[in-house]
PDB file of N, CA and C in Angstrom:
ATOM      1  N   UNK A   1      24.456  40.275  45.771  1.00  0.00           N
ATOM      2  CA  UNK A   1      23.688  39.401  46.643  1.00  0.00           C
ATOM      3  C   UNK A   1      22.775  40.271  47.506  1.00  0.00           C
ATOM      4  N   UNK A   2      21.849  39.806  47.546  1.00  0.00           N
ATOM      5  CA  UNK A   2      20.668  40.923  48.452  1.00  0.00           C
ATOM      6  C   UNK A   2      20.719  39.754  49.680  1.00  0.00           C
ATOM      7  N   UNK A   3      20.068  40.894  50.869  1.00  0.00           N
ATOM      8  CA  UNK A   3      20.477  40.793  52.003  1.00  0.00           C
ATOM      9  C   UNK A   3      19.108  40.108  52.466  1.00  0.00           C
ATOM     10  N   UNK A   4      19.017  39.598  53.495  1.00  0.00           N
ATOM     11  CA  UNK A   4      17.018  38.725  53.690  1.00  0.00           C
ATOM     12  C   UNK A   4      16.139  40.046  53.474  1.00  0.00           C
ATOM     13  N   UNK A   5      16.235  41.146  54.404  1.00  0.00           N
ATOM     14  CA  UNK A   5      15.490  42.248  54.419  1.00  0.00           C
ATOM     15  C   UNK A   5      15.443  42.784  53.103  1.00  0.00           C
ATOM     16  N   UNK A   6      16.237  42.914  51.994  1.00  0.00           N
ATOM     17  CA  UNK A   6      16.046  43.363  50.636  1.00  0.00           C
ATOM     18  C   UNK A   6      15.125  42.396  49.955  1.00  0.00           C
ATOM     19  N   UNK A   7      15.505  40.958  50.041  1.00  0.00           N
ATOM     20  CA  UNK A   7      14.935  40.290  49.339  1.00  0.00           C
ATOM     21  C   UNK A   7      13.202  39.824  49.491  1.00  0.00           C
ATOM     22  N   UNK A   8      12.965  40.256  51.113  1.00  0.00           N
ATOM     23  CA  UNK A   8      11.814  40.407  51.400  1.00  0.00           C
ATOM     24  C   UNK A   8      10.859  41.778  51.209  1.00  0.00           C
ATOM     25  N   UNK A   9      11.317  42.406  50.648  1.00  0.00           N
ATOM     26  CA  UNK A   9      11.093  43.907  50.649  1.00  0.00           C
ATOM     27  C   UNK A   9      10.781  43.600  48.784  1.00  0.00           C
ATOM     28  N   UNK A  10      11.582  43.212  48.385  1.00  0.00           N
ATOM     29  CA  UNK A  10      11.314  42.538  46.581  1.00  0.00           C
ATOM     30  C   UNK A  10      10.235  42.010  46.334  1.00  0.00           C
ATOM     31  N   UNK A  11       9.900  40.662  47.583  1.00  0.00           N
ATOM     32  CA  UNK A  11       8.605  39.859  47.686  1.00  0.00           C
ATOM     33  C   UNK A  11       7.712  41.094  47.728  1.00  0.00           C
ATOM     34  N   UNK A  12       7.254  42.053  48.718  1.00  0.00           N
ATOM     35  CA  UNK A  12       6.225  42.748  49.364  1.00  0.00           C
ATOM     36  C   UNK A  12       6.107  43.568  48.361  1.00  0.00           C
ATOM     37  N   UNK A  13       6.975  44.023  47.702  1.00  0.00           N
ATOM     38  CA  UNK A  13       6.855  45.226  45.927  1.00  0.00           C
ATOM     39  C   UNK A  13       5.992  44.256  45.117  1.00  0.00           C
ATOM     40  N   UNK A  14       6.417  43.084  44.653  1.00  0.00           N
ATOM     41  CA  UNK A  14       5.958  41.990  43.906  1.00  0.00           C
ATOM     42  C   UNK A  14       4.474  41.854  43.937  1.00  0.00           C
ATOM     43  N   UNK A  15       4.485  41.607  45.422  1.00  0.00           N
ATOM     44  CA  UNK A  15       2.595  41.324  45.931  1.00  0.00           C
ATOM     45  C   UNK A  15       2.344  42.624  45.495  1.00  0.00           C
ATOM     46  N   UNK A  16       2.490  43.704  45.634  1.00  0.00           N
ATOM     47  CA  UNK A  16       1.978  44.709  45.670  1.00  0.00           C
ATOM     48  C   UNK A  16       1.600  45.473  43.971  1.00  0.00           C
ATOM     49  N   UNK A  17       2.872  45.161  43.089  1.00  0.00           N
ATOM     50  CA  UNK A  17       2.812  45.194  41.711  1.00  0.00           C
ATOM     51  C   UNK A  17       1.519  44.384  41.509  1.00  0.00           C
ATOM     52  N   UNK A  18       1.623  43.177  42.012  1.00  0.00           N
ATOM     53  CA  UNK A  18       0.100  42.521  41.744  1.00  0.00           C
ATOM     54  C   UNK A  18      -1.036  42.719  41.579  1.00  0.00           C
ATOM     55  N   UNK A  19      -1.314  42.833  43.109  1.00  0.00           N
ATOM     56  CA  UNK A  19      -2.447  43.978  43.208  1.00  0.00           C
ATOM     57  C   UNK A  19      -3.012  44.670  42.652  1.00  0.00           C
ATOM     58  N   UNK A  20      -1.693  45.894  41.933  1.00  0.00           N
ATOM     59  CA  UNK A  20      -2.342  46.985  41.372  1.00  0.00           C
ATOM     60  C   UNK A  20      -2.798  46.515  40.162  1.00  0.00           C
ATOM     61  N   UNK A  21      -1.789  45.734  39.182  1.00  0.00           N
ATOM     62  CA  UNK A  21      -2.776  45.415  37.841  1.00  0.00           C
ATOM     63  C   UNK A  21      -4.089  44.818  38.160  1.00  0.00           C
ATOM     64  N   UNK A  22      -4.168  43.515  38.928  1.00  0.00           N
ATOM     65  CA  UNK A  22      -5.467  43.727  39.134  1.00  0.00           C
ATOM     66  C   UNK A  22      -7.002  44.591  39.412  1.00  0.00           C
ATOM     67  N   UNK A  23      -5.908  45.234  40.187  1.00  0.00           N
ATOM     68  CA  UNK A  23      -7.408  46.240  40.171  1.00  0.00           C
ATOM     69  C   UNK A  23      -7.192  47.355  39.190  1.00  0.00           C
ATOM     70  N   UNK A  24      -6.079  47.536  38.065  1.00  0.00           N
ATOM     71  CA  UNK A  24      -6.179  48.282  37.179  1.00  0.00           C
ATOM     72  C   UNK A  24      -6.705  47.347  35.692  1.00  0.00           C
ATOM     73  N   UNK A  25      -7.053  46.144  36.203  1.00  0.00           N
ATOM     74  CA  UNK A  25      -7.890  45.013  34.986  1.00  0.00           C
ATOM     75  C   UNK A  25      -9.166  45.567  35.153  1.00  0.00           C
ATOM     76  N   UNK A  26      -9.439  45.575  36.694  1.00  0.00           N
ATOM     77  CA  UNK A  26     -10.739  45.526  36.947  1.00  0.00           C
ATOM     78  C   UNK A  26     -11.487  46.448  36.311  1.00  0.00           C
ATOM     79  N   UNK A  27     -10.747  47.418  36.917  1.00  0.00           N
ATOM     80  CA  UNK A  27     -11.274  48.855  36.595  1.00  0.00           C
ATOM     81  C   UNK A  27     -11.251  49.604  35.121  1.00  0.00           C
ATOM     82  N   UNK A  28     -10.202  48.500  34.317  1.00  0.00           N
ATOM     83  CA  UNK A  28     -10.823  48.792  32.861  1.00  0.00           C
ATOM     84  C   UNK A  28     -11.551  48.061  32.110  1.00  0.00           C
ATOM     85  N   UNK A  29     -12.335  47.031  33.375  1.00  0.00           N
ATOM     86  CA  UNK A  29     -13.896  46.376  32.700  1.00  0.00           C
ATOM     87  C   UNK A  29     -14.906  46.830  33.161  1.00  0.00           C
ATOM     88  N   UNK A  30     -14.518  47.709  34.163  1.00  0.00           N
ATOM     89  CA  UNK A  30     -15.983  48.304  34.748  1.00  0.00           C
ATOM     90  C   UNK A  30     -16.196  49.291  34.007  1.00  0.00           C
ATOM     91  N   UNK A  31     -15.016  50.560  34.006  1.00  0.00           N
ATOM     92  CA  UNK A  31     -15.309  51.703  33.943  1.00  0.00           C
ATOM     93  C   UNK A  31     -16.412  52.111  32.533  1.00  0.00           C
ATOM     94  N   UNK A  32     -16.659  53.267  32.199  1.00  0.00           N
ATOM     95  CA  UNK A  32     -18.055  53.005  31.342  1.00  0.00           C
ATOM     96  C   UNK A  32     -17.487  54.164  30.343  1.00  0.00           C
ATOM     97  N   UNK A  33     -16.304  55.393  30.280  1.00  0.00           N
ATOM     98  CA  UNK A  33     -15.778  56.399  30.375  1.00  0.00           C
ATOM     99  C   UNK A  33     -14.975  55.640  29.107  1.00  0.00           C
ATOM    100  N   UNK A  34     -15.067  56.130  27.790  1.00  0.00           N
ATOM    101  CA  UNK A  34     -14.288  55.228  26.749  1.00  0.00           C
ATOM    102  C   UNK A  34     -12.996  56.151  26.820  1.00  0.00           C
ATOM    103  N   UNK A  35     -12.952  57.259  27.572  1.00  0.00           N
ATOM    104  CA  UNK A  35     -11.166  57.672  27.402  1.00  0.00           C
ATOM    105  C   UNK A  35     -10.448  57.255  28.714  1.00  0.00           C
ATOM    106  N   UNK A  36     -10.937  57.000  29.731  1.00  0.00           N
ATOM    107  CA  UNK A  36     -10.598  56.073  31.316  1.00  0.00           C
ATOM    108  C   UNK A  36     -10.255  54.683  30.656  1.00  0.00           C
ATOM    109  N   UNK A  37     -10.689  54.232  29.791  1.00  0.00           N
ATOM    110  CA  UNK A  37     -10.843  52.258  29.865  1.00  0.00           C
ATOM    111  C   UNK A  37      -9.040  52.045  29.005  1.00  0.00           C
ATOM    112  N   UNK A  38      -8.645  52.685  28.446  1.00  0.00           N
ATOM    113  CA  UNK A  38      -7.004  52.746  27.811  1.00  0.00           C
ATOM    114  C   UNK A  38      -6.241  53.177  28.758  1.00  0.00           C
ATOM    115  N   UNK A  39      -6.524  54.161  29.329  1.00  0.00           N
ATOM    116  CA  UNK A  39      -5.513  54.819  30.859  1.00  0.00           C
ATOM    117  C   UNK A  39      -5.584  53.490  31.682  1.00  0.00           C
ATOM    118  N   UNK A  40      -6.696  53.054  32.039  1.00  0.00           N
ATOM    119  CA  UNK A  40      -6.864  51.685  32.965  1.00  0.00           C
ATOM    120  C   UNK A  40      -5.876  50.573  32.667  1.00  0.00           C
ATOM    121  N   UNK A  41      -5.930  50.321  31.234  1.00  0.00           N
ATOM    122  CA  UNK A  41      -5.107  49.451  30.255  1.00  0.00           C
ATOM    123  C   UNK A  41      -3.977  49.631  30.001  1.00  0.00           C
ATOM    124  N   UNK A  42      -3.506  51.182  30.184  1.00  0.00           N
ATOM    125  CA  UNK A  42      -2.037  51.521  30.491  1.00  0.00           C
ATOM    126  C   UNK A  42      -1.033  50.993  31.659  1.00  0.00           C
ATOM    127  N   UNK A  43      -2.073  51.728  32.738  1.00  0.00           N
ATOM    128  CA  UNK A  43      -1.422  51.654  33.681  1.00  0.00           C
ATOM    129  C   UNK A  43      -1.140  50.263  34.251  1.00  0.00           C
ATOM    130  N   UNK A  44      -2.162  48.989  33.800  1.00  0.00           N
ATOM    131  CA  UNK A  44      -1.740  47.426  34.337  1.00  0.00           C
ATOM    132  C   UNK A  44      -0.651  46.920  33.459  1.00  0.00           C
ATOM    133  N   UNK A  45      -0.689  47.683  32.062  1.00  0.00           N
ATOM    134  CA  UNK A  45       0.916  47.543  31.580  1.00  0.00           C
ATOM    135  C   UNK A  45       2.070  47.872  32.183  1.00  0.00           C
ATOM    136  N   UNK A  46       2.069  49.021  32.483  1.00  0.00           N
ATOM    137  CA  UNK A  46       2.930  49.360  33.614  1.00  0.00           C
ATOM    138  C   UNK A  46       3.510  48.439  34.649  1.00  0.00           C
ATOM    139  N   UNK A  47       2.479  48.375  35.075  1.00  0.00           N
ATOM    140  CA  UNK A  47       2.394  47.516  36.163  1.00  0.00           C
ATOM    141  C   UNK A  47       2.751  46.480  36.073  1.00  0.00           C
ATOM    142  N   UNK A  48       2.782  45.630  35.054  1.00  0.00           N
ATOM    143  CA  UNK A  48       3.116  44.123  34.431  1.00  0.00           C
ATOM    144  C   UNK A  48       4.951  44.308  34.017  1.00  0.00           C
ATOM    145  N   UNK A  49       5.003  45.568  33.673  1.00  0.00           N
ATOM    146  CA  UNK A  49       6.680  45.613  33.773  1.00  0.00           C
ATOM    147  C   UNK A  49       7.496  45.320  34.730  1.00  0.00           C
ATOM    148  N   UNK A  50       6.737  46.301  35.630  1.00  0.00           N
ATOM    149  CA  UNK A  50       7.447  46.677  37.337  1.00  0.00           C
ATOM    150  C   UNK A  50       7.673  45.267  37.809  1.00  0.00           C
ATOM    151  N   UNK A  51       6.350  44.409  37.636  1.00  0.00           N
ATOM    152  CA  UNK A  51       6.628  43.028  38.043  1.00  0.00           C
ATOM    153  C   UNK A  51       7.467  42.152  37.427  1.00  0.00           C
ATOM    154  N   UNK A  52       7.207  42.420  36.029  1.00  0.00           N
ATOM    155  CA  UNK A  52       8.276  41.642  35.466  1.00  0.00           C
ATOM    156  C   UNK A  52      10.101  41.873  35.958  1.00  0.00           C
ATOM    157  N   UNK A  53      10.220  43.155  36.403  1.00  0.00           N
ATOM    158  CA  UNK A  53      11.429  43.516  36.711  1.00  0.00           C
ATOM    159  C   UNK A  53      11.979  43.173  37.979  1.00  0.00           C
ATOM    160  N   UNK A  54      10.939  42.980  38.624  1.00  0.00           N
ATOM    161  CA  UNK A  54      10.972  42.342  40.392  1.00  0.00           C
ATOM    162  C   UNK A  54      11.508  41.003  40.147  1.00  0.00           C
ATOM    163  N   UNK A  55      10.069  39.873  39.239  1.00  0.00           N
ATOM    164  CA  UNK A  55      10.793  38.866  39.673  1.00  0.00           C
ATOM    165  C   UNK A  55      12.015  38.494  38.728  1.00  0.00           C
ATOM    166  N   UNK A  56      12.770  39.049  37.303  1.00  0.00           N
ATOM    167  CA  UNK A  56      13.694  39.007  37.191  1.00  0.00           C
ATOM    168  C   UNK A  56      15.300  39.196  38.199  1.00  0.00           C
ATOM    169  N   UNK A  57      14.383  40.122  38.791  1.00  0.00           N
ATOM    170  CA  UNK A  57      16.096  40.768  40.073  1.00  0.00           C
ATOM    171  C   UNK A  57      15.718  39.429  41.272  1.00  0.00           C
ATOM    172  N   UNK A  58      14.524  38.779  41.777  1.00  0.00           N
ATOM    173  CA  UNK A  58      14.548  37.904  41.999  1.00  0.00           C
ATOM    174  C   UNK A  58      14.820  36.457  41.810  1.00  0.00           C
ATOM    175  N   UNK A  59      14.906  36.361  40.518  1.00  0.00           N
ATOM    176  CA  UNK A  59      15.705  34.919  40.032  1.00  0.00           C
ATOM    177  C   UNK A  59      16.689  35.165  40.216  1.00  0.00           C
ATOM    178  N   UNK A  60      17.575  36.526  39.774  1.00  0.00           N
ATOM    179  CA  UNK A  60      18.647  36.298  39.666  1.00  0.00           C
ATOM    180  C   UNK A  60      19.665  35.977  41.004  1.00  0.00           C
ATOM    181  N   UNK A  61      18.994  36.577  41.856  1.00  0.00           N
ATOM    182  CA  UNK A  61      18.861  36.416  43.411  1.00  0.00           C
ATOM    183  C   UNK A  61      19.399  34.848  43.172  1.00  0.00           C
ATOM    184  N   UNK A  62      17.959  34.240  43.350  1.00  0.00           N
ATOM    185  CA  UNK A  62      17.632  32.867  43.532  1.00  0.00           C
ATOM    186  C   UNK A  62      19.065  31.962  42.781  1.00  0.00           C
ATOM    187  N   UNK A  63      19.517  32.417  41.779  1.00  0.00           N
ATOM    188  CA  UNK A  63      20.242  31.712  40.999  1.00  0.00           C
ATOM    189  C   UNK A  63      21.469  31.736  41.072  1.00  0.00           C
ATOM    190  N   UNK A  64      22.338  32.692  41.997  1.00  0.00           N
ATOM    191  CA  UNK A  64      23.315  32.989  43.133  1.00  0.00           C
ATOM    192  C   UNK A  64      23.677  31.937  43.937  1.00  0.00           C
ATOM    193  N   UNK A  65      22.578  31.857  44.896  1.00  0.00           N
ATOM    194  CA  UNK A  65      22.415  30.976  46.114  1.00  0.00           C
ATOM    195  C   UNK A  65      22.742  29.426  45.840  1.00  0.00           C
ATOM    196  N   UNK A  66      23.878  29.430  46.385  1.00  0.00           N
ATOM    197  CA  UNK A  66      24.619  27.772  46.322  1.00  0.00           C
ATOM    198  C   UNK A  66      23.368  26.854  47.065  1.00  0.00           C
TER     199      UNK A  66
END
């Protein structure tokens, strides 16, 4: 069971996982650099994990709670 402060600290990773793929989308439609535009595309994969792993530990949270 996570504690309020953990579980809000999960939220603020979450937003923040967000974020970054976005601006690692962005930045592999701007960039102009054909060996940058796959690193760009990497790293919002990445990033799409991390989140995926947040809000999994967050359901499971959620799915605890009587």
């Amino acid at each position: 069971m996570l504690t309020p402060a953990e579980e809000q600290l999960l939220h603020q990773a979450l937003s923040h996982e967000r974020m970054c793929i976005a601006k690692y989308r962005t930045y592999a439609e701007q960039v102009t650099d054909p060996e940058l535009k796959p690193l760009f595309q990497q790293l919002a994969q990445a990033e799409e994990q991390h989140a995926n792993t947040i809000t999994s530990l967050l359901q499971a949270h959620m799915a605890r709670i009587p």
